[in-house]
C-alpha atoms as a PDB file:
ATOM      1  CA  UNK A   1     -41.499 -30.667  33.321  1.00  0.00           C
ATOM      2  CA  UNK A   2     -39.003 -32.086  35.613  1.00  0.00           C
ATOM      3  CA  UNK A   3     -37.527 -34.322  32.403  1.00  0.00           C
ATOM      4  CA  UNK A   4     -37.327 -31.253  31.033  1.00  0.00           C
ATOM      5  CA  UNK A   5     -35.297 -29.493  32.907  1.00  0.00           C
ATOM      6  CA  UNK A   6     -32.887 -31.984  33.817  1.00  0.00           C
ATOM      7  CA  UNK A   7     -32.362 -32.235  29.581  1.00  0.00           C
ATOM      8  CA  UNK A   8     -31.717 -28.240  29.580  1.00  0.00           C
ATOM      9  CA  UNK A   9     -29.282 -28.548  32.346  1.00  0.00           C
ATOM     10  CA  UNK A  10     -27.349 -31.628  31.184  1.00  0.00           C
ATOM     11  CA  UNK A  11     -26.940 -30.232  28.096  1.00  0.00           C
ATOM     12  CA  UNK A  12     -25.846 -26.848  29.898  1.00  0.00           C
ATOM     13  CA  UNK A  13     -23.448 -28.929  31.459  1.00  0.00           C
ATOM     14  CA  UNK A  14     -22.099 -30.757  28.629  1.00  0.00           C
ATOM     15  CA  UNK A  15     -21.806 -27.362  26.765  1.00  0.00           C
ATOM     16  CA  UNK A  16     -19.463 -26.361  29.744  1.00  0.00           C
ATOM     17  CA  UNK A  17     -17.755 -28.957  29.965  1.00  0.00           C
ATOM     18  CA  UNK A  18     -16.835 -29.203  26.054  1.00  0.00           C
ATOM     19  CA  UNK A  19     -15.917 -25.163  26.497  1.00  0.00           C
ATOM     20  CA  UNK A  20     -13.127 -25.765  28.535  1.00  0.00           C
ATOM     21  CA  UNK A  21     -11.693 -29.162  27.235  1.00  0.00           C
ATOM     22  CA  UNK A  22     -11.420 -27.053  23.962  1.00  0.00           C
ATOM     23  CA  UNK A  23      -9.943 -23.436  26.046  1.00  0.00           C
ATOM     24  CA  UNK A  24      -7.204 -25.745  28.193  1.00  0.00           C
ATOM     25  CA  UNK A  25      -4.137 -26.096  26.818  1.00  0.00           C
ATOM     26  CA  UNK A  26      -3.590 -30.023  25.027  1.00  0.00           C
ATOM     27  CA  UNK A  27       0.153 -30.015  25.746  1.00  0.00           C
ATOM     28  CA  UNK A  28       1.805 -28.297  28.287  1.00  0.00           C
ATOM     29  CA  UNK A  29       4.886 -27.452  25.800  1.00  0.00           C
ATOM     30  CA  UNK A  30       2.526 -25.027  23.726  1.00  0.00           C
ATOM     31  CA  UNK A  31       3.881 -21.305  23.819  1.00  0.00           C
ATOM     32  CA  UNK A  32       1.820 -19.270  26.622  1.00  0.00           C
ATOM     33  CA  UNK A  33       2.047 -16.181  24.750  1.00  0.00           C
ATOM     34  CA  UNK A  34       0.409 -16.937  21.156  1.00  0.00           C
ATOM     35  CA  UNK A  35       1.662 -14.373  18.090  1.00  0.00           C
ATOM     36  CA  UNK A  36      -0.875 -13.546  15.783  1.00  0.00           C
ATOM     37  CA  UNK A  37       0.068 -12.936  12.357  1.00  0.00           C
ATOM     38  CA  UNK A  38      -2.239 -10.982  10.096  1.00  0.00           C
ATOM     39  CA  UNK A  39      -1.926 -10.924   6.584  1.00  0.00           C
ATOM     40  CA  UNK A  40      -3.903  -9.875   3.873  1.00  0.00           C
ATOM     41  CA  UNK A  41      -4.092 -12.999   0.955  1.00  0.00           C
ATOM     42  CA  UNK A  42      -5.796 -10.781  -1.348  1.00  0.00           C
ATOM     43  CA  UNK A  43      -3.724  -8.188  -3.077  1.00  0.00           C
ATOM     44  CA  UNK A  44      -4.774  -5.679  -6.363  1.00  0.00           C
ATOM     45  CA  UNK A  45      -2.528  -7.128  -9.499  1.00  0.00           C
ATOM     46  CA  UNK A  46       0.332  -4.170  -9.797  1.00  0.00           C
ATOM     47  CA  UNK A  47       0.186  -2.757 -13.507  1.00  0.00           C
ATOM     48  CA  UNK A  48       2.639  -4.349 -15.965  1.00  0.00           C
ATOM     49  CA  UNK A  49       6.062  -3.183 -16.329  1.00  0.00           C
ATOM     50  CA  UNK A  50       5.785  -0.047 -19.449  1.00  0.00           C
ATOM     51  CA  UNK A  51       8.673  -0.962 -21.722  1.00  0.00           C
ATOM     52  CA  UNK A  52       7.314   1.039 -24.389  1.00  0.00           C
ATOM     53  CA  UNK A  53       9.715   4.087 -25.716  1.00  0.00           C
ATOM     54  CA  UNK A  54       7.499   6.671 -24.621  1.00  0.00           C
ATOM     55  CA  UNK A  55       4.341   5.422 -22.398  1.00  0.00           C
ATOM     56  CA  UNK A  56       0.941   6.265 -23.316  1.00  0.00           C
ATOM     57  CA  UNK A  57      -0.909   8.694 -20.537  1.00  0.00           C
ATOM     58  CA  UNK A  58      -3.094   5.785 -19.440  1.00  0.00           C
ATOM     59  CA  UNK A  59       0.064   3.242 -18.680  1.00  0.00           C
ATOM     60  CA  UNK A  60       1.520   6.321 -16.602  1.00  0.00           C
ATOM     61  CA  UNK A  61      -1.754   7.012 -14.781  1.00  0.00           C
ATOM     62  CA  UNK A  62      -1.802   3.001 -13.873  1.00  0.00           C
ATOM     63  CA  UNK A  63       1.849   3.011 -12.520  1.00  0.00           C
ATOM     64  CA  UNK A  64       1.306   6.500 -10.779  1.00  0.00           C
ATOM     65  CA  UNK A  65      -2.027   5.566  -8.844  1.00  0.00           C
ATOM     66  CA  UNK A  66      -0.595   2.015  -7.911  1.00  0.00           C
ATOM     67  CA  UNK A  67       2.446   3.707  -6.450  1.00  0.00           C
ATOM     68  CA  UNK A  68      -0.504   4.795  -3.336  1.00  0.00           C
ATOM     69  CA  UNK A  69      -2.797   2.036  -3.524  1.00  0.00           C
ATOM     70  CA  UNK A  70      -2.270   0.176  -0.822  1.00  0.00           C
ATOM     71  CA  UNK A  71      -4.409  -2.874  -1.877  1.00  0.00           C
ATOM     72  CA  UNK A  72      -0.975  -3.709  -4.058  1.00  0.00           C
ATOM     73  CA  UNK A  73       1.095  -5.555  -2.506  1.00  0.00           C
ATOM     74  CA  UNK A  74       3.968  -3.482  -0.664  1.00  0.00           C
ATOM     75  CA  UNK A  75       6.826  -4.754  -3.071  1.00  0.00           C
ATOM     76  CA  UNK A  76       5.170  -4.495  -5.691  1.00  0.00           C
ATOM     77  CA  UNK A  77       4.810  -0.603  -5.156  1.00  0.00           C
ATOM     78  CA  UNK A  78       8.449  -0.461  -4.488  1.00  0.00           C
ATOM     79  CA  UNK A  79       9.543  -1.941  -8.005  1.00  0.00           C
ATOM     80  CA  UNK A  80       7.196   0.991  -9.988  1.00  0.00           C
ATOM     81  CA  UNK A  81       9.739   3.578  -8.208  1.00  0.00           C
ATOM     82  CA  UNK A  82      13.285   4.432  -9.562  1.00  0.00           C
ATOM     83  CA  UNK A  83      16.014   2.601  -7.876  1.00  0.00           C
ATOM     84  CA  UNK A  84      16.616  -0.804  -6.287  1.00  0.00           C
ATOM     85  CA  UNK A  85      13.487  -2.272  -5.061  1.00  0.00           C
ATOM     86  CA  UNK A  86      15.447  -3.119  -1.680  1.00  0.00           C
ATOM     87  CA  UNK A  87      16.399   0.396  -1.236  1.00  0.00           C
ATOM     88  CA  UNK A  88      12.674   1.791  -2.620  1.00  0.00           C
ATOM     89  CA  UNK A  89      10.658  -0.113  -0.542  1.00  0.00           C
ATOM     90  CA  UNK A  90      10.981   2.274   2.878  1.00  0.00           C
ATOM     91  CA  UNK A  91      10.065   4.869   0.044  1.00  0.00           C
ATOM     92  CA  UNK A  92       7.479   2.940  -0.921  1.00  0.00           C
ATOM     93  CA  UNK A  93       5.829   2.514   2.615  1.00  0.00           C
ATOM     94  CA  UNK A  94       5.957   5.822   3.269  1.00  0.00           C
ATOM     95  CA  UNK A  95       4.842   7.086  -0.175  1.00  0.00           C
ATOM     96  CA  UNK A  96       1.742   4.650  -0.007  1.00  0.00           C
ATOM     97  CA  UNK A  97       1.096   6.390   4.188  1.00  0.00           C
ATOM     98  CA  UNK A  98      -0.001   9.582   2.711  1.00  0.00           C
ATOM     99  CA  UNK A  99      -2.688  10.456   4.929  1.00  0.00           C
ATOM    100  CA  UNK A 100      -5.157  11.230   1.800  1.00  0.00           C
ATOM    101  CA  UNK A 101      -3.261   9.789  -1.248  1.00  0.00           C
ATOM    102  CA  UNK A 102      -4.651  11.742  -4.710  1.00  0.00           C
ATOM    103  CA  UNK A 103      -6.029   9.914  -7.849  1.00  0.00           C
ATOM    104  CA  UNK A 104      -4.163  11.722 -10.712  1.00  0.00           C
ATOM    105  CA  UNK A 105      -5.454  10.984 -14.534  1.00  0.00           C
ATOM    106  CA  UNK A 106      -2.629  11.920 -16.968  1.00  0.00           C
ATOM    107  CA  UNK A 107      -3.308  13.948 -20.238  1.00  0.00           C
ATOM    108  CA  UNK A 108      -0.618  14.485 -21.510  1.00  0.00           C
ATOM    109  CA  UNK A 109       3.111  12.938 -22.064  1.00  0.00           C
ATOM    110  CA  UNK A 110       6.235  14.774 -22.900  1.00  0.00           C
ATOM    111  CA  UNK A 111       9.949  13.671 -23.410  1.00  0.00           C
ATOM    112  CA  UNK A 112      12.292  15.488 -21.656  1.00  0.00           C
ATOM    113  CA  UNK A 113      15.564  13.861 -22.223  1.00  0.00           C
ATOM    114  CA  UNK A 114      17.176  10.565 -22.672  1.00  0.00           C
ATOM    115  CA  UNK A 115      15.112   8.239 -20.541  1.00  0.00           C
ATOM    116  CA  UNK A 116      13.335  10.852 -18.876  1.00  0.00           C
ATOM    117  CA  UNK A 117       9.697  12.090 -19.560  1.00  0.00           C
ATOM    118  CA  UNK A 118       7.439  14.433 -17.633  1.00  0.00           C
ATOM    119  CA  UNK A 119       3.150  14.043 -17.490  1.00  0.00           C
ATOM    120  CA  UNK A 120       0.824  16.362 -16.638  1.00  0.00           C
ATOM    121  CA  UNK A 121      -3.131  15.622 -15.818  1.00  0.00           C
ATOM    122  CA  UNK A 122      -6.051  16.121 -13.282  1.00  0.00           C
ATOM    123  CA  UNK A 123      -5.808  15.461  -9.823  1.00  0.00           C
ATOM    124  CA  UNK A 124      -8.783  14.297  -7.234  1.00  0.00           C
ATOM    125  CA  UNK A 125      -8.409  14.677  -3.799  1.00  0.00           C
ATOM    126  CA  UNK A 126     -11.442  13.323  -1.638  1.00  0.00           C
ATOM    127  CA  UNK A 127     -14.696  15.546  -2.715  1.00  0.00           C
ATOM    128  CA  UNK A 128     -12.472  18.199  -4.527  1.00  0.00           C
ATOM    129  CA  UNK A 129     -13.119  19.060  -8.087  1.00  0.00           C
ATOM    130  CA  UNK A 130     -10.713  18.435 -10.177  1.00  0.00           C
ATOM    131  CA  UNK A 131      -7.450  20.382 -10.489  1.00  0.00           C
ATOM    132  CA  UNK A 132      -4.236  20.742 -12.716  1.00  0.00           C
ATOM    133  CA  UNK A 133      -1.056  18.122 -11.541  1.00  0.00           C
ATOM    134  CA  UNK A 134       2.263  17.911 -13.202  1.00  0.00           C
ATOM    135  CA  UNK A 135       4.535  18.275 -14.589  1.00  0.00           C
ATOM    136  CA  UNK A 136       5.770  14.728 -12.522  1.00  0.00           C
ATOM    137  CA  UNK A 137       8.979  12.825 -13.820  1.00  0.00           C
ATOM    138  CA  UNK A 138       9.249   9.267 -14.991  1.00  0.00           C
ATOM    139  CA  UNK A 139      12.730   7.771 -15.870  1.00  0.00           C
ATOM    140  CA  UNK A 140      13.276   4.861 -18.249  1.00  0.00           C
ATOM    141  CA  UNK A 141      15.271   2.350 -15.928  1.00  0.00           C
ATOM    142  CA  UNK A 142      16.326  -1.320 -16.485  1.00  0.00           C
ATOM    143  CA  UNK A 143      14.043  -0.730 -19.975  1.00  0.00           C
ATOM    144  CA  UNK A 144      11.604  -0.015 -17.232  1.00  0.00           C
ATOM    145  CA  UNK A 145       9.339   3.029 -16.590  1.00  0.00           C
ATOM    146  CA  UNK A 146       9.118   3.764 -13.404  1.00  0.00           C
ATOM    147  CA  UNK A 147       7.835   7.112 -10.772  1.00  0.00           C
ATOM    148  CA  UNK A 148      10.653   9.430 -10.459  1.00  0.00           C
ATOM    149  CA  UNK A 149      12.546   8.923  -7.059  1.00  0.00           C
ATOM    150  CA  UNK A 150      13.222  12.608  -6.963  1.00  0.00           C
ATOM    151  CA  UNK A 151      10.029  13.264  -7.140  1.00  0.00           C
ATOM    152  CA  UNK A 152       8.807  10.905  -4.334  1.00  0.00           C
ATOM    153  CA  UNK A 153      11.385  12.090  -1.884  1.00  0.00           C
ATOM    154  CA  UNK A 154      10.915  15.144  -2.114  1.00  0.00           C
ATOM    155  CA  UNK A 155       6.851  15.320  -1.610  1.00  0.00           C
ATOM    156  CA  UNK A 156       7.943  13.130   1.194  1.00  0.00           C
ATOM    157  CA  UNK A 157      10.020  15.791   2.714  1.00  0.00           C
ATOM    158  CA  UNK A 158       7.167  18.466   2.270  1.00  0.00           C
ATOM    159  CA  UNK A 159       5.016  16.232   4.624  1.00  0.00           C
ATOM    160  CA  UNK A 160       7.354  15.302   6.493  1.00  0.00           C
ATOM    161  CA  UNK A 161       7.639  19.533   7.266  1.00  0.00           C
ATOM    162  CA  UNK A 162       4.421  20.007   7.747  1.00  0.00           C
ATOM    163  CA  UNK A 163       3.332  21.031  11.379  1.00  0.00           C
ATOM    164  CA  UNK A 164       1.708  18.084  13.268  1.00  0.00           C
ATOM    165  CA  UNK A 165       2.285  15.352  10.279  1.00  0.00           C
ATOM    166  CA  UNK A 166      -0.082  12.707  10.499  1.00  0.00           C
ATOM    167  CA  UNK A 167       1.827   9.251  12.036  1.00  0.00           C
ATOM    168  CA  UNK A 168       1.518   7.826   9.257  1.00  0.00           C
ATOM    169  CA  UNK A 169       3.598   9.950   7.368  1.00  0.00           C
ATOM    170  CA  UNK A 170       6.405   9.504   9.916  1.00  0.00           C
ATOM    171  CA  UNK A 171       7.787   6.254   9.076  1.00  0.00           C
ATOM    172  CA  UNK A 172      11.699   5.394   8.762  1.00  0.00           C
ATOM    173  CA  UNK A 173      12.850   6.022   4.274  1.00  0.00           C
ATOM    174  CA  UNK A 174      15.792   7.196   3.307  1.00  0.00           C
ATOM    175  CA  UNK A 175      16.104   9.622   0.272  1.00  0.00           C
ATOM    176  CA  UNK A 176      19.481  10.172  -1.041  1.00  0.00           C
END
C-alpha cells in the first residue's frame, strides 16, 4: 500500500514538474504577448469565370449565391462583382455580412443591352417558401460575367437604412 502510494505521488510529481518546464518560457527573448492568427485552410472552390455570350440560368445562380457564401474565400467573392477586385472587395465583405443572406435559383435570362443582362428566379430566405426575385443585373466585364455593382450597392444602402442594422452590416465599402 505504502509502495503504492509513493508510485501515485511520484508520478503526480513528475506530471507537475513536466507541466511547468513545458508552460515557462525557453528563452527569455520570446514575445510576452503571443498573436494568434486564425485562419480558415479550407475554402468552397468559387464558380468559374462565365465567358459565355449570354450565361445559362444555372452559371448565374452559381456566381450569384457565391457572391454570399462565405465559405469562398473573401477575394474570390470580390472578383464575381463588377469593378476592380481591389476596389470590390470592401463590397464584397459587406455584401457576404448580410445578416440572413438569400439562396436565389434563376429561371430565367434576358439580354438587356450590350454586355448587360437581367435574371429573374426564386428566392429562399431561412424557412420561407419560396418567392419571386429579379429582375437583378449582370454586366459582361473583362469577357467576364460578373453581379452588377449597382445592384450590390444599392441593397447595401437599404440595410445600411434600416433602423438598428445588424453589426455586421455596418462595415467600411465604398459605392460610387
Amino acid at each position: 500500500m505504502r509502495v503504492r502510494k509513493a508510485a501515485i505521488g511520484a508520478s503526480a510529481l513528475v506530471a507537475i514538474a513536466t507541466a511547468a518546464c513545458a508552460c515557462s518560457p525557453a528563452d527569455d527573448t520570446e514575445s510576452r504577448n503571443p498573436t494568434v492568427f486564425v485562419q480558415s485552410t479550407q475554402f468552397a472552390p468559387p464558380p468559374a469565370p462565365i465567358t459565355d455570350l449570354v450565361p445559362t440560368a444555372e452559371q448565374l445562380t452559381a456566381l450569384y449565391n457565391a457572391t454570399t457564401n462565405y465559405s469562398v474565400r473573401e477575394e474570390d467573392r470580390a472578383r464575381l462583382l463588377e469593378g476592380p477586385s481591389d476596389q470590390t472587395l470592401p463590397i464584397a465583405r459587406a455584401w457576404g455580412a448580410q445578416p440572413s443572406p438569400q439562396y436565389i435559383q434563376f429561371i430565367t435570362v434576358e439580354p438587356v443591352g450590350p454586355d448587360m443582362i437581367n435574371a429573374t428566379g426564386q428566392g429562399r430566405l431561412d424557412r420561407m417558401a419560396p418567392y419571386p426575385v429579379g429582375p437583378i443585373p449582370f454586366v459582361r466585364s473583362n469577357n467576364e460575367w460578373k453581379l452588377s455593382r449597382a445592384y450590390v450597392c444599392g441593397i447595401l444602402t437599404v440595410f445600411a437604412n434600416l433602423p438598428d442594422p445588424s453589426p455586421s452590416t455596418q462595415t467600411a465599402y465604398q459605392c460610387e
